[in-house]
Protein backbone atom coordinates (compact mmCIF):
# COMPACT_ATOMS: atom_id res chain seq x y z
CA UNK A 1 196.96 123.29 148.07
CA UNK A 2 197.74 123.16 151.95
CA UNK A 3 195.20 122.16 154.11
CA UNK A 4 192.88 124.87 155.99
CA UNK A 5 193.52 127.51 152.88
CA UNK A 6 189.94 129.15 151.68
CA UNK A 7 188.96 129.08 148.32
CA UNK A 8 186.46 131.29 146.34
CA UNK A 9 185.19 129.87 142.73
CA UNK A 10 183.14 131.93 141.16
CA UNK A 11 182.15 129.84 137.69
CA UNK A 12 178.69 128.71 139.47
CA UNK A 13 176.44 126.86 137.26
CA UNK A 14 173.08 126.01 139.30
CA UNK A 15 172.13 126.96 142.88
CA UNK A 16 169.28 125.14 144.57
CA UNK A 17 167.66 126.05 147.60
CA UNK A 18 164.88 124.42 148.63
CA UNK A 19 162.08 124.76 145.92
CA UNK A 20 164.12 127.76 144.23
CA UNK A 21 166.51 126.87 141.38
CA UNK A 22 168.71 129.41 140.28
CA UNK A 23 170.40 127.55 136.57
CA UNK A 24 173.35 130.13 135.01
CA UNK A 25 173.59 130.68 131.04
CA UNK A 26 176.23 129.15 130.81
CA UNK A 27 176.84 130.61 134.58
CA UNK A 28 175.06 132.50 137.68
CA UNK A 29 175.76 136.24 137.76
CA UNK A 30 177.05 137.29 140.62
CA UNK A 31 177.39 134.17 142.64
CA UNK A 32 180.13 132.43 144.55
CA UNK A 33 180.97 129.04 146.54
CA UNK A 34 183.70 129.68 149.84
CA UNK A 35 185.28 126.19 150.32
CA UNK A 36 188.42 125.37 152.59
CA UNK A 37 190.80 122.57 151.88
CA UNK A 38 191.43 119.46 153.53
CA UNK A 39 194.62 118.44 152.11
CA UNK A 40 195.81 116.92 148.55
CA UNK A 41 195.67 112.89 147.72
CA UNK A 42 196.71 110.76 144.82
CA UNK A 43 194.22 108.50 143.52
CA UNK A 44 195.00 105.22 141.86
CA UNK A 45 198.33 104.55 139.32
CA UNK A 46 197.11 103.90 136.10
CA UNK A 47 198.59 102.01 133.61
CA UNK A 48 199.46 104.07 129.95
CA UNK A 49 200.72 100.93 127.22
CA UNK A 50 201.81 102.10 123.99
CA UNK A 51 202.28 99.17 121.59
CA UNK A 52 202.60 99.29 117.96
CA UNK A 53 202.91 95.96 115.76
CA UNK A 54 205.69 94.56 113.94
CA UNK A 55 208.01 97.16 115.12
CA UNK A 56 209.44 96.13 118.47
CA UNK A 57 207.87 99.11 119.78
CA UNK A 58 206.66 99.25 123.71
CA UNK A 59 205.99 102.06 126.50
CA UNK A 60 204.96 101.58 129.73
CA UNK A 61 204.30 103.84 131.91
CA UNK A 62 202.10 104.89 135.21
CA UNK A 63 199.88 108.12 136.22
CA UNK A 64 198.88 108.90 139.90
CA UNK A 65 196.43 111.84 139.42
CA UNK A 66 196.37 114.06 142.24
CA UNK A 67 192.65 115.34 143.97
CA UNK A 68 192.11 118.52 146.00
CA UNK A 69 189.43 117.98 149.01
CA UNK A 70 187.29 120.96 149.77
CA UNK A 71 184.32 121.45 152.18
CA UNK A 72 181.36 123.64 151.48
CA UNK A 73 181.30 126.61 153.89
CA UNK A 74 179.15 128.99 152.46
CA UNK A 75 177.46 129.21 148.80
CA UNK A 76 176.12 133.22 147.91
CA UNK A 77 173.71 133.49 145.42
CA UNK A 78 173.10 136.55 143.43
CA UNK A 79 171.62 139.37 145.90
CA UNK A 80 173.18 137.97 148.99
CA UNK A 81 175.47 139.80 150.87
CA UNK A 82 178.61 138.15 152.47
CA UNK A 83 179.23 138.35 155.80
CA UNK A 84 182.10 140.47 156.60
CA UNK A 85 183.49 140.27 159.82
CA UNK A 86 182.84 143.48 161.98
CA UNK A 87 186.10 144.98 162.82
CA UNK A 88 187.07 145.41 166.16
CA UNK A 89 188.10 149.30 166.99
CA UNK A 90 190.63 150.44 169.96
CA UNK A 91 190.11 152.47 172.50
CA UNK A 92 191.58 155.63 172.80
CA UNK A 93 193.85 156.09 175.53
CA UNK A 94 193.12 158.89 177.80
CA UNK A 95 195.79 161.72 178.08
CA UNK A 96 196.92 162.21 181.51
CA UNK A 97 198.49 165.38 182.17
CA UNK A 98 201.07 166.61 184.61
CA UNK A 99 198.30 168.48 186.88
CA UNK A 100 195.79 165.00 186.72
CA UNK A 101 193.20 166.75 185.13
């Protein structure tokens, strides 16, 4: 995922706020996390040995898993709006006529 894309998940199992828990069976109706990405990594190679005895039989091989970063902007519980941006309308032009009135 590239860096400074938005996500929305929706599969929210428990919101806490304060003193109020909100916990989902299995998940919260109605509710929704909006992260943005901070890039992709790969975490550490691991090591996958296959060895069986008495058969001359090896594999080696490595794994580099890779990890999405996100960052929390804004978590809605069920009942709460989101914000949508206002949009911003033109102004008309005025019509100018050939006697300026």
């Amino acid at each position: 995922m590239d860096e400074g894309n938005t996500v929305e998940l929706e599969h929210v199992l428990l919101i806490a706020d304060g003193d109020k828990i909100t916990v989902g069976k299995p998940v919260v109706d109605m509710a929704k996390v909006v992260a943005t990405s901070q890039g992709e990594s790969k975490d550490k190679k691991i090591i996958v040995f296959k060895y069986k005895p008495k058969v001359r039989y090896r594999r080696k091989t490595g794994h580099r898993q890779f990890h999405t970063r996100l960052v929390i902007d804004k978590i809605l519980g069920p009942g709460m709006e989101p914000e949508t941006p206002v949009k911003k309308t033109r102004r008309r032009k005025k019509e100018v006529t050939a006697d300026g009135a």
